[in-house]
Protein backbone atom coordinates (compact mmCIF):
# COMPACT_ATOMS: atom_id res chain seq x y z
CA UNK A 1 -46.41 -20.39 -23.04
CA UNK A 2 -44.49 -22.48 -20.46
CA UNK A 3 -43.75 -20.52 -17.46
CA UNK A 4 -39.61 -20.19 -16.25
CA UNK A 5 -39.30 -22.37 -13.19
CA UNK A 6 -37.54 -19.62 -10.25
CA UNK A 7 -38.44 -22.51 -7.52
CA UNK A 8 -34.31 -23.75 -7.40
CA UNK A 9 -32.87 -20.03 -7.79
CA UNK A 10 -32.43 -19.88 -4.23
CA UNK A 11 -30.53 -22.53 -3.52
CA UNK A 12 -28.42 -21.87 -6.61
CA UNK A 13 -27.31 -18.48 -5.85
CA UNK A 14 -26.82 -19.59 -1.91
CA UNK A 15 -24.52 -22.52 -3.42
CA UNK A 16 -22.78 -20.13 -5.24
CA UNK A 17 -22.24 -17.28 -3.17
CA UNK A 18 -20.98 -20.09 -0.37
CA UNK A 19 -18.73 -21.56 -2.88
CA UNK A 20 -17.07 -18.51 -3.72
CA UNK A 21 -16.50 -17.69 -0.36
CA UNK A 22 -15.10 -20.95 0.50
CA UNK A 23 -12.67 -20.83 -3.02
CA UNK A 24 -11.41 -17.15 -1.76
CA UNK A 25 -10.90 -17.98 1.76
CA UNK A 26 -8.81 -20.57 0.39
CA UNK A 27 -7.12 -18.55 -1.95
CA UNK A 28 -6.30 -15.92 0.61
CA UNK A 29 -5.21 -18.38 3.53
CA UNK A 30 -2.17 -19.80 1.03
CA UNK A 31 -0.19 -16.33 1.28
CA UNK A 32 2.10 -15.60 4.19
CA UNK A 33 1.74 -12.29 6.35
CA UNK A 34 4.33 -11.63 8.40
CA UNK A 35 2.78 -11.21 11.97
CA UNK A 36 4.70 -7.95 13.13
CA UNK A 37 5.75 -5.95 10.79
CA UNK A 38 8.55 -3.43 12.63
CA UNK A 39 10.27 -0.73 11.27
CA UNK A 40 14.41 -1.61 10.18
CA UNK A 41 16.41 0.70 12.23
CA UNK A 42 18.91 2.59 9.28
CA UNK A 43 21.92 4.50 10.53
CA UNK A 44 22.17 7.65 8.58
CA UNK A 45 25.05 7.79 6.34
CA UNK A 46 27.31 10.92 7.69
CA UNK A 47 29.38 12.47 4.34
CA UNK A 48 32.37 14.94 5.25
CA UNK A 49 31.89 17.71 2.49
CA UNK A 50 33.83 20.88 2.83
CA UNK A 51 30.53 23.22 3.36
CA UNK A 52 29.66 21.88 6.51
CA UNK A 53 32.78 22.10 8.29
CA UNK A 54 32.25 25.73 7.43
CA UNK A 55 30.10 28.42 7.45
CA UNK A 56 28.75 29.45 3.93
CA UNK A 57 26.53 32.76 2.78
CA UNK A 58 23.52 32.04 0.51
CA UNK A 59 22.67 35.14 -1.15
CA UNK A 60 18.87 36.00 -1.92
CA UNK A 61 18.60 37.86 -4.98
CA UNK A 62 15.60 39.83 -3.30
CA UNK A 63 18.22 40.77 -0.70
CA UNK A 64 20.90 42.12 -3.45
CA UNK A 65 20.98 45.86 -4.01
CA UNK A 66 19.24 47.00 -7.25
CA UNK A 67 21.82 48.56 -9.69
C-alpha cells in the first residue's frame, strides 16, 4: 500500500495561510474609516406646551383616600 506523501503539507498550508492574509488585508485596506469620529453637536428642540408654563398635580392612586 503506497504511503500518502505529507513532505509538501507545510509549505502548502504556509502558502495558504499567507495568501489569505494578504487577500484580507487587501480587502480591508479598500474601505474608508473616517479618522476622528466626533460627536454632532444637536440643539434640543424647545416645544411651548401649556403644562410647563404651569404648575400641574399628578395624583398617585396610592395617595387617594380609600372610599
Amino acid at each position: 500500500m503506497p504511503q500518502l506523501d505529507t513532505s509538501t503539507w507545510f509549505m502548502v498550508i504556509l502558502s495558504m495561510i499567507l495568501t489569505l492574509f494578504i487577500m484580507f488585508q487587501l480587502k480591508i485596506s479598500k474601505h474608508y474609516f473616517p479618522m476622528n469620529p466626533e460627536p454632532k453637536q444637536t440643539l434640543p428642540l424647545k416645544s411651548n406646551t401649556p403644562w410647563e408654563e404651569k404648575w400641574t398635580k399628578i395624583y398617585s392612586p396610592l395617595s387617594l383616600s380609600l372610599q
